[in-house]
Protein backbone atom coordinates (compact mmCIF):
# COMPACT_ATOMS: atom_id res chain seq x y z
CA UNK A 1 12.41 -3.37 -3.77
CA UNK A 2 11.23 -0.05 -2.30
CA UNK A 3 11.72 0.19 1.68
CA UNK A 4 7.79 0.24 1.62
CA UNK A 5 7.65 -3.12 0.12
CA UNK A 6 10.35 -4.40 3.15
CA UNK A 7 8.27 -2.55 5.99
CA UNK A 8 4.93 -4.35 3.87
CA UNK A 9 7.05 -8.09 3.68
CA UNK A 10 7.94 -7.45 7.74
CA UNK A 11 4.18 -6.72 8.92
CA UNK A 12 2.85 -10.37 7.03
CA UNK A 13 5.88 -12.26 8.56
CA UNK A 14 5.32 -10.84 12.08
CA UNK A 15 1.31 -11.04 11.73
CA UNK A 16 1.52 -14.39 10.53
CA UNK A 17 3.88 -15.41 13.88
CA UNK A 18 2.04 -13.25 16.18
CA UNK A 19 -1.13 -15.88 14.99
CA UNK A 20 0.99 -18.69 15.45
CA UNK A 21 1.60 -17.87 18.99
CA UNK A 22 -1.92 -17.26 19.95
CA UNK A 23 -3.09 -20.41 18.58
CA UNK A 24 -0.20 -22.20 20.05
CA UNK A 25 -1.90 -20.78 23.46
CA UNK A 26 -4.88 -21.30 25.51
CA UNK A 27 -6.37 -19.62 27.86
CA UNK A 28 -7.50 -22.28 29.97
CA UNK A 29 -4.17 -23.85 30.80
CA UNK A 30 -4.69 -26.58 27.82
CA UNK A 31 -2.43 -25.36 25.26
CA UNK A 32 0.69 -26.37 24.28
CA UNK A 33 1.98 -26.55 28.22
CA UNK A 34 -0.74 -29.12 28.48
CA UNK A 35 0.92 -31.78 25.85
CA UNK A 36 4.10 -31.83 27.76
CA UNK A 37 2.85 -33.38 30.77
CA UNK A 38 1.75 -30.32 32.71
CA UNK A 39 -1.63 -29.76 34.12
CA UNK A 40 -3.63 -27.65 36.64
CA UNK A 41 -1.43 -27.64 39.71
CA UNK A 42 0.94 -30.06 38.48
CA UNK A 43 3.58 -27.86 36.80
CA UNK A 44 6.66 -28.67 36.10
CA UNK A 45 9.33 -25.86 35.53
CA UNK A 46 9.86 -26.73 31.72
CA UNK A 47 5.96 -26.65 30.65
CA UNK A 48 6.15 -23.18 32.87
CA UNK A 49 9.02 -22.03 31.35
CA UNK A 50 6.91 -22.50 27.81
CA UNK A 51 4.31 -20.86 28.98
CA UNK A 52 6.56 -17.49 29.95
CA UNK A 53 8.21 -17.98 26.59
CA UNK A 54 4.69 -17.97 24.95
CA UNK A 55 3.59 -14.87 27.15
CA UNK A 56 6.49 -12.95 26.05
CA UNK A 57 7.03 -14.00 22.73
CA UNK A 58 2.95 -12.44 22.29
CA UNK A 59 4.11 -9.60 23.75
CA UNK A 60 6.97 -9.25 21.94
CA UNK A 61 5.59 -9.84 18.38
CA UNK A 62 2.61 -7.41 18.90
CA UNK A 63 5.27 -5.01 20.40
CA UNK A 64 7.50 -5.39 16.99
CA UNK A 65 4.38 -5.77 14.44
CA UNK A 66 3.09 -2.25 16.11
CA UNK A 67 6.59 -0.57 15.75
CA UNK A 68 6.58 -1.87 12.24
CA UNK A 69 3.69 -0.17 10.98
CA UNK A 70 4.13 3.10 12.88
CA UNK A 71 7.79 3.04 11.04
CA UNK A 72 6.17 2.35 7.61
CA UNK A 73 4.06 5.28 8.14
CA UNK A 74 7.30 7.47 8.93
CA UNK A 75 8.82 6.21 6.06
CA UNK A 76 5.82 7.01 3.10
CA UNK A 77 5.57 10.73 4.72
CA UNK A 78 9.12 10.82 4.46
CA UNK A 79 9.15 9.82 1.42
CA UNK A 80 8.21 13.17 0.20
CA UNK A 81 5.09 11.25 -1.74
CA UNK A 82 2.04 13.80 -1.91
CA UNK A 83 -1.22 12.41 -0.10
CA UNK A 84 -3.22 12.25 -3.56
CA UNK A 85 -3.62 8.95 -5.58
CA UNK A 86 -1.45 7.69 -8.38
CA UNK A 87 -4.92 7.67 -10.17
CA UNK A 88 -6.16 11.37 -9.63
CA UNK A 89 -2.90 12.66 -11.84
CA UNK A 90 -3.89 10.63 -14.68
CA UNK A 91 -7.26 11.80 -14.21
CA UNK A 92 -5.68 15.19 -14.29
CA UNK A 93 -3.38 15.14 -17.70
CA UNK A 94 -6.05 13.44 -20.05
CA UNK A 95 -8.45 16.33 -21.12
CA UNK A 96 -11.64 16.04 -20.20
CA UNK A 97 -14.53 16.61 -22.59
CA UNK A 98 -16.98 19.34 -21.89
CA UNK A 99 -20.51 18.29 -21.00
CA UNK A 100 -22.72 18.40 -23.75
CA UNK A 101 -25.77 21.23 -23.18
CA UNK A 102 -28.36 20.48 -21.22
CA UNK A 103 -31.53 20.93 -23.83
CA UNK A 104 -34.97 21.74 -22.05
CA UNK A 105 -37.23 18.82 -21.52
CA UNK A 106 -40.01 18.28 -24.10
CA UNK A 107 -43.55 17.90 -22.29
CA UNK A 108 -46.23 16.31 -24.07
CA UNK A 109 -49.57 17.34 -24.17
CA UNK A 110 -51.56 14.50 -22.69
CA UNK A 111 -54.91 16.56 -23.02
CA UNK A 112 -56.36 14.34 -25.95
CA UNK A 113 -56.00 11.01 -24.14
């Protein structure tokens, strides 16, 4: 398994939490701080506490899932792998047949219609 293929395995797991999280949250207060009791102005310090660990476990993900793909970038230019696709150098080393001649077009005469 190439390091590619890890970086590629780490970006899905952390995109797929960092979704999690968000729909876990809402915006309005409702979310999952809501089904533990807590609601508007009555708060409890748990159902807060879940909502800070919410907050920074966003901020954390995006934080990690960003770092993630900047490093997987590092790591293909690294890589010394040229910019060009796999497919262009097959393209390249099967010999290409040479267009046939372009003939001149044959007009008809349309004058007897």
């Amino acid at each position: 398994m190439g390091t590619f293929s890890i970086f590629l395995l780490l970006i899905v797991i952390v995109a797929f939490l960092l979704v999690v999280v968000i729909m876990v949250q809402n915006p309005k207060g409702g979310g999952l701080s809501s089904s533990f009791g807590g609601g508007g102005t009555q708060q409890l310090g748990g159902v807060q506490k879940t909502t800070d660990f919410l907050d920074r476990s966003t901020w954390t993900l995006a934080v990690l899932l960003l770092a993630l793909i900047l490093l997987s970038n590092v790591t293909i230019m690294g890589s010394g792998a040229t910019q060009e696709s796999r497919a262009l150098e097959t393209e390249r080393t099967s010999p290409i047949p040479a267009p046939a001649p372009a003939s001149a077009p044959v007009t008809q005469d349309k004058t007897n219609e």
